[in-house]
N, C-alpha and C. Protein backbone atom coordinates (compact mmCIF):
# COMPACT_ATOMS: atom_id res chain seq x y z
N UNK A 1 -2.88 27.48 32.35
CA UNK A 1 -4.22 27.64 32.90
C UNK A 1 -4.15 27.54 34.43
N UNK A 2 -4.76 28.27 35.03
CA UNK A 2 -4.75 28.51 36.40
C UNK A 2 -6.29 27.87 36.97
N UNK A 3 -6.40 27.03 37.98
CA UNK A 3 -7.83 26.70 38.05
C UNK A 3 -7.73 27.37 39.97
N UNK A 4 -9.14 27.56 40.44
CA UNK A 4 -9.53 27.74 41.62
C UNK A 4 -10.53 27.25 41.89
N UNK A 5 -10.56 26.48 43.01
CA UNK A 5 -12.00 25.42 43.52
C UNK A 5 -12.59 25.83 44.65
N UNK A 6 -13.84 26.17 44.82
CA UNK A 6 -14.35 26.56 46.23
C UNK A 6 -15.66 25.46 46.16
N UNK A 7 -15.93 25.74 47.61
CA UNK A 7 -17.72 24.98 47.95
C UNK A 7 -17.80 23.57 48.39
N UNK A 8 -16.17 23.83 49.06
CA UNK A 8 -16.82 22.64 49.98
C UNK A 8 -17.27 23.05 51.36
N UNK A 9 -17.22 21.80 51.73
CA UNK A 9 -18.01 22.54 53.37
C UNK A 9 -18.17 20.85 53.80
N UNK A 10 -18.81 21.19 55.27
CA UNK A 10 -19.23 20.01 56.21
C UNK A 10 -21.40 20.34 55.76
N UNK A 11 -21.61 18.58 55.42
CA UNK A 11 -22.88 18.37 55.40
C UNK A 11 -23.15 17.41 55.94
N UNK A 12 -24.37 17.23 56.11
CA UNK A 12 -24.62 16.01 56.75
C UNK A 12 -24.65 14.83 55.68
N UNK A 13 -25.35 13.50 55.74
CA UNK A 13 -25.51 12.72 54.88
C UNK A 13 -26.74 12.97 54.46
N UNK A 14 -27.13 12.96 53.15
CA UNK A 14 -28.05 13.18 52.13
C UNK A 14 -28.38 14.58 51.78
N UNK A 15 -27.84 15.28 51.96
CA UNK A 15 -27.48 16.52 52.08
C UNK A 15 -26.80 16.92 50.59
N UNK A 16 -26.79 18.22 50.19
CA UNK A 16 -26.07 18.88 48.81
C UNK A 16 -25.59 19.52 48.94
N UNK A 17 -24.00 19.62 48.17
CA UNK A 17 -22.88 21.04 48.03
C UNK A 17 -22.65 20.87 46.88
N UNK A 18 -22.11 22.24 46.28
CA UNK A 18 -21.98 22.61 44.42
C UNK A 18 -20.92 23.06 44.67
N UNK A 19 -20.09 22.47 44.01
CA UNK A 19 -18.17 22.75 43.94
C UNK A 19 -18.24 23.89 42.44
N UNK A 20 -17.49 24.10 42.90
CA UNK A 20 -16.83 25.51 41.31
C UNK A 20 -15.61 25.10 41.66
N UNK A 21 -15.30 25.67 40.06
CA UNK A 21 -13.80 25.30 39.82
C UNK A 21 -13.74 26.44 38.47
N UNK A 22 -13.25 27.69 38.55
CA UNK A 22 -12.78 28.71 37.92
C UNK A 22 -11.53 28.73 37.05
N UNK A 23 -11.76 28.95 35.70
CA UNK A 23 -10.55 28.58 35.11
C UNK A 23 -9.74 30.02 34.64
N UNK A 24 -8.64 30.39 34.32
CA UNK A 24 -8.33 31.67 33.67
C UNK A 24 -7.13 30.96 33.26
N UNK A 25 -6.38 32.38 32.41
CA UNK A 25 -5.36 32.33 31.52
C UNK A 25 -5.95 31.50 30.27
N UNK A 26 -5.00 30.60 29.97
CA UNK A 26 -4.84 30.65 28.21
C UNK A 26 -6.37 29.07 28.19
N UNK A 27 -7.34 29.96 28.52
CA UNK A 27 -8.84 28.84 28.44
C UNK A 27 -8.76 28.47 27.22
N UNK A 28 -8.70 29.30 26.35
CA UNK A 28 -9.05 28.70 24.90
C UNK A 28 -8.69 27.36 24.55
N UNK A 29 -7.75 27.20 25.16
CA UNK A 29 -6.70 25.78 24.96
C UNK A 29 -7.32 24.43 25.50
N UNK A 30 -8.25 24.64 26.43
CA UNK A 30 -8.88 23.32 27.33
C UNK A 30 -9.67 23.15 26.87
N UNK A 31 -9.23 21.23 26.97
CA UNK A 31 -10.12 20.60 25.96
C UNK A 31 -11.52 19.68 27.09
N UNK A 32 -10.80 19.85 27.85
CA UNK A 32 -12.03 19.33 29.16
C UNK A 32 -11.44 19.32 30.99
N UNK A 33 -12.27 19.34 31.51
CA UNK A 33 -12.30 19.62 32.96
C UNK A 33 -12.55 18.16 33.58
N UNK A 34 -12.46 18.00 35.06
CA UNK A 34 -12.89 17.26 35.49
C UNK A 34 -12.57 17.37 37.22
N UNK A 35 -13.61 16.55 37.77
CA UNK A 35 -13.35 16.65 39.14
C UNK A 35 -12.90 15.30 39.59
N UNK A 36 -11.78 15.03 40.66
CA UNK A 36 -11.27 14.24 41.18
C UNK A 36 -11.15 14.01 42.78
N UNK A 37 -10.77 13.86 43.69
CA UNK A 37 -11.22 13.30 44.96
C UNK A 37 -10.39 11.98 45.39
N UNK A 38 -9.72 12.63 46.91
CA UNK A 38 -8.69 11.91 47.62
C UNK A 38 -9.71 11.71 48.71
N UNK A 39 -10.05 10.35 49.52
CA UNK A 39 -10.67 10.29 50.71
C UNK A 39 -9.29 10.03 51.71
N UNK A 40 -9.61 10.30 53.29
CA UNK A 40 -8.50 9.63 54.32
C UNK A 40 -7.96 8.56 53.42
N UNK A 41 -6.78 8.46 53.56
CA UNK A 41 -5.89 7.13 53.45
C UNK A 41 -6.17 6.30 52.05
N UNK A 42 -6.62 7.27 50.83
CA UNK A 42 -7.06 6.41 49.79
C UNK A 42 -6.41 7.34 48.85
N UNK A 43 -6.31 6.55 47.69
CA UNK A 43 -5.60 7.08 46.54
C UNK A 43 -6.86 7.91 45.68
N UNK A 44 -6.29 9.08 45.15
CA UNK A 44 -7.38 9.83 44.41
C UNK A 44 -7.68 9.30 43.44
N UNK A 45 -9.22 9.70 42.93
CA UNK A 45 -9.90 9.20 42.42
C UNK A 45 -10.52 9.93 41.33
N UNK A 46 -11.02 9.29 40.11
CA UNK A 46 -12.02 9.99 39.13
C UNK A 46 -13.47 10.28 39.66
N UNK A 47 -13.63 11.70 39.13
CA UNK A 47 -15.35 11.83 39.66
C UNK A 47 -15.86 12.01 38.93
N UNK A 48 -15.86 12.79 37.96
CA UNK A 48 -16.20 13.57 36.94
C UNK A 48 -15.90 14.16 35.88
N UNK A 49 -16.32 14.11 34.43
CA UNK A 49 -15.10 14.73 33.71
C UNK A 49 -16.54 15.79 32.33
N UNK A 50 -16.58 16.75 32.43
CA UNK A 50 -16.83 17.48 30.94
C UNK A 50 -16.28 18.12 30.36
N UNK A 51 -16.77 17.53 28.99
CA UNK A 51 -15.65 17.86 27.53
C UNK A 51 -16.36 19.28 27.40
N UNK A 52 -14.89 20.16 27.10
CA UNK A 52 -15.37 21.41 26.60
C UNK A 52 -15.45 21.47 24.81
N UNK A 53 -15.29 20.17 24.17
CA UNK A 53 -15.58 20.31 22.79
C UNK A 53 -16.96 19.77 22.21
N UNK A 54 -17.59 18.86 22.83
CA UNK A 54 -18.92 18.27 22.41
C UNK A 54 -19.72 18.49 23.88
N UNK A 55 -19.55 19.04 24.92
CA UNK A 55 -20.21 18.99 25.80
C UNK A 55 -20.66 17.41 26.92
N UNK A 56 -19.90 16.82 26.62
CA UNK A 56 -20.31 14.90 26.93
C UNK A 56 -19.53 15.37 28.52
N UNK A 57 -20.19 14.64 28.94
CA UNK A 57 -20.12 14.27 30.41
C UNK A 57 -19.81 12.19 30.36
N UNK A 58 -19.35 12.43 31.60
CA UNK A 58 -18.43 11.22 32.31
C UNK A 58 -18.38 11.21 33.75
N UNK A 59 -19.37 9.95 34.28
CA UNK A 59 -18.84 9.84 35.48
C UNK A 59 -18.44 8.61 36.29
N UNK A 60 -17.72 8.65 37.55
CA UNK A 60 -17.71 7.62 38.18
C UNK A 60 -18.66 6.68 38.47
N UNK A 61 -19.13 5.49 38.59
CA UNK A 61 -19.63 4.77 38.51
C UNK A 61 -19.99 5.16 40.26
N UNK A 62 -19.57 5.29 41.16
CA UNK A 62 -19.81 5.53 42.54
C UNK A 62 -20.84 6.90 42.96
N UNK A 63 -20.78 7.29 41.85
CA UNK A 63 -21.53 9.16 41.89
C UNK A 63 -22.20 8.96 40.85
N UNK A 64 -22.76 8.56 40.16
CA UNK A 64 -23.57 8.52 38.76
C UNK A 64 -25.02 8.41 39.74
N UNK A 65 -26.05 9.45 39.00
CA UNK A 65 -27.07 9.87 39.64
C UNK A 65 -27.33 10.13 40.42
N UNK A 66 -26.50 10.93 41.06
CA UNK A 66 -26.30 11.56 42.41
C UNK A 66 -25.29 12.77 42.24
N UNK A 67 -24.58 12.84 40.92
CA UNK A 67 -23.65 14.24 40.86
C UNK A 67 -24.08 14.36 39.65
N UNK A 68 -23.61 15.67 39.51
CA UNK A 68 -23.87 16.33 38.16
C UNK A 68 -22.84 17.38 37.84
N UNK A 69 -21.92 17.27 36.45
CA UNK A 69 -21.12 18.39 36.02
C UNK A 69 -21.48 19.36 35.23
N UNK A 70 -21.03 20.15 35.50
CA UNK A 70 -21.71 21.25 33.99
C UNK A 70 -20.53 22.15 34.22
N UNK A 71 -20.84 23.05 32.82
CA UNK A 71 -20.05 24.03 32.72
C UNK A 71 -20.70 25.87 32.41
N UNK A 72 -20.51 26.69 33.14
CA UNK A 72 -20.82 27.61 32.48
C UNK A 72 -19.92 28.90 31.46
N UNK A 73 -20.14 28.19 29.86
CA UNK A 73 -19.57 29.14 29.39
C UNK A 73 -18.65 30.59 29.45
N UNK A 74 -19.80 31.26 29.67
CA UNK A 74 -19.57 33.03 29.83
C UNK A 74 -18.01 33.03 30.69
N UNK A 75 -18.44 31.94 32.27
CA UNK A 75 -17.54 32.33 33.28
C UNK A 75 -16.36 30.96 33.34
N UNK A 76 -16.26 30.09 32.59
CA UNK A 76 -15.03 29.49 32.46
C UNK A 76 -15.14 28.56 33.34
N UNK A 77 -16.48 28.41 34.16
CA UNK A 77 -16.28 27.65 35.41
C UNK A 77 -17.34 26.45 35.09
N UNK A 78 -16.71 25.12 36.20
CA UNK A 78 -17.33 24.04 35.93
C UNK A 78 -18.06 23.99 37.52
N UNK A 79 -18.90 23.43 37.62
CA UNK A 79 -19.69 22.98 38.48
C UNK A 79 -19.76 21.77 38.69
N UNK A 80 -19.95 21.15 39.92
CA UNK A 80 -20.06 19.75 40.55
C UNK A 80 -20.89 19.85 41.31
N UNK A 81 -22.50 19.40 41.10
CA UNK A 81 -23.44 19.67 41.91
C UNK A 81 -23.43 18.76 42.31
N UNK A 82 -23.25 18.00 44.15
CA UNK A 82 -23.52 16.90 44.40
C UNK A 82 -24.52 16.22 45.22
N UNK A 83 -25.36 15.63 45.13
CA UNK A 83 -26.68 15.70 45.85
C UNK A 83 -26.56 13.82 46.49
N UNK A 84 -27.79 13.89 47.53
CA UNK A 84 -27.42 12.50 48.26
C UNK A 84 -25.89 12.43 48.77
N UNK A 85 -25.31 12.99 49.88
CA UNK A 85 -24.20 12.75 49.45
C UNK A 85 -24.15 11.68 50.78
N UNK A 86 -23.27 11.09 50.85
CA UNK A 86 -22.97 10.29 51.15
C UNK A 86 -21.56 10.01 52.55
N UNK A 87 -21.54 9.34 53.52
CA UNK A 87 -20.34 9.36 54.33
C UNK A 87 -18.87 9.23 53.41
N UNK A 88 -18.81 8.27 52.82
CA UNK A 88 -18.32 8.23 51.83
C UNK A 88 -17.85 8.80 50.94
N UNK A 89 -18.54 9.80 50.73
CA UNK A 89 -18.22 10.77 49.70
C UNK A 89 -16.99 11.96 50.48
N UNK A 90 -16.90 11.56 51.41
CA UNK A 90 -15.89 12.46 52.02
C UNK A 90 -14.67 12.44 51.50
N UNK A 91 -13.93 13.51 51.41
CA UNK A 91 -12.77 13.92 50.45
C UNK A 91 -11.95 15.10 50.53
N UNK A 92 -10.89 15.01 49.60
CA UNK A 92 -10.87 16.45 48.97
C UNK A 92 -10.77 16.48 48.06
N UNK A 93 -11.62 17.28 47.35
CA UNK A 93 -11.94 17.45 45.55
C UNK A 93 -11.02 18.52 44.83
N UNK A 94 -10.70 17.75 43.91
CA UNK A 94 -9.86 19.03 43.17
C UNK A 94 -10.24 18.81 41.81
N UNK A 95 -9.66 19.92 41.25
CA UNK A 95 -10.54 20.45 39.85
C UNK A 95 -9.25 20.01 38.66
N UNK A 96 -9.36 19.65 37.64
CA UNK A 96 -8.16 19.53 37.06
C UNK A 96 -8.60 20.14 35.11
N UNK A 97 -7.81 20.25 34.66
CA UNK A 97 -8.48 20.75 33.22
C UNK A 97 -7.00 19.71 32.27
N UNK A 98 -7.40 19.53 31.23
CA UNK A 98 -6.44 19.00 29.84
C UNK A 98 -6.46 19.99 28.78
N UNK A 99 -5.56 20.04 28.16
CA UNK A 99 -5.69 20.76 26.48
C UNK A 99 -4.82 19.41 25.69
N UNK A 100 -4.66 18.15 26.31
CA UNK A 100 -4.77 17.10 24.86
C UNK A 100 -5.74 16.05 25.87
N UNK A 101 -6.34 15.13 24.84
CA UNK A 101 -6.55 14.27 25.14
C UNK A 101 -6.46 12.98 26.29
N UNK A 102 -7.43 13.07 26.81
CA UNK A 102 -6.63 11.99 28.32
C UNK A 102 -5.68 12.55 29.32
N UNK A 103 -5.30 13.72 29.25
CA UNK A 103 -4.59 14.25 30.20
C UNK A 103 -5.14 15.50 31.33
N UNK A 104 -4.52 15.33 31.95
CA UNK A 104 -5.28 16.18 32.58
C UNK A 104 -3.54 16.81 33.54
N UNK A 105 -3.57 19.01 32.77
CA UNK A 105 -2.36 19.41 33.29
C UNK A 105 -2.19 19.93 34.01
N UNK A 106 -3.45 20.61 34.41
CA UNK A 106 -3.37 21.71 35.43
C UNK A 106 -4.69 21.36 36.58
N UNK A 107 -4.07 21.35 37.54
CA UNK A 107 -4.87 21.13 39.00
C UNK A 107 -5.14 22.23 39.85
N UNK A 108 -6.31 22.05 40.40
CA UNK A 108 -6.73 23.62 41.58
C UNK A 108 -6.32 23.17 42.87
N UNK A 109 -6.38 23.75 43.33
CA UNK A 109 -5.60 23.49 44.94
C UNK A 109 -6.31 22.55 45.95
N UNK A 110 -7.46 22.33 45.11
CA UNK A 110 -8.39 21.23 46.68
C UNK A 110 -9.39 21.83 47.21
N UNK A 111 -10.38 21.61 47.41
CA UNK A 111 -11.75 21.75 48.17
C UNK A 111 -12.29 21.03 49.09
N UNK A 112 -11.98 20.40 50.59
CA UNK A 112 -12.33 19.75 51.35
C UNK A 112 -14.04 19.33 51.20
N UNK A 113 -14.30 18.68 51.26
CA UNK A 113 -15.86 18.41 52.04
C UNK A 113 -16.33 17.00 52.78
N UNK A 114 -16.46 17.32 54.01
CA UNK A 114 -16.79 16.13 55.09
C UNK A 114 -18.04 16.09 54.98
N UNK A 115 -18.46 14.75 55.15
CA UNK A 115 -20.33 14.43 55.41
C UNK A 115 -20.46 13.43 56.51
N UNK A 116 -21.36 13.81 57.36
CA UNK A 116 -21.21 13.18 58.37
C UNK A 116 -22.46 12.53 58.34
N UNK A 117 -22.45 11.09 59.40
CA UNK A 117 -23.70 10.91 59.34
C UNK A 117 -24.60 11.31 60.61
């Protein structure tokens, strides 16, 4: 599986950007997606995760009601809508997908997004 992540960008604080993360090749196989996030000088992190078998969502305790994942069918792609965002929230997000359980095999290349205050 091949993933591609776009939509980051520079916002201000409280401000919104919607990450995509495009999946192709052998999709059938993924069992869920998720978004993750390296800030300066910090170890990456969980952000987000939806199951492509029951549809359940999962999030970080730091972004819970303030992000939102989804997926759209048709186009293979997951969405990370993130709203309020935060200085903090500064990063780079990358997209990752599993086909077992708890794993996660294939990663997209990274999506920067700075928020300033």
């Amino acid at each position: 599986v091949q993933l591609q992540a776009s939509g980051g960008g520079l916002v201000q604080a409280g401000g919104s950007l919607r990450l995509s993360c495009a999946a192709s090749g052998r999709t059938f196989s993924i069992q869920h997606m998720g978004w993750f996030r390296q800030g300066p000088g910090k170890e990456r992190e969980f952000v987000a995760a939806h199951s492509w078998i029951d549809s359940s969502t999962e999030y970080a305790d730091s972004v819970k009601g303030r992000f939102t994942i989804s997926r759209d069918n048709a186009k293979n792609t997951v969405y990370l809508q993130m709203n309020s965002l935060e200085v903090e929230d500064s990063a780079v997000y990358y997209c990752a997908c599993g086909t077992r359980a708890n794993e996660y095999e294939s990663w997209g290349q990274g999506t920067l997004v700075t928020v300033s205050s």
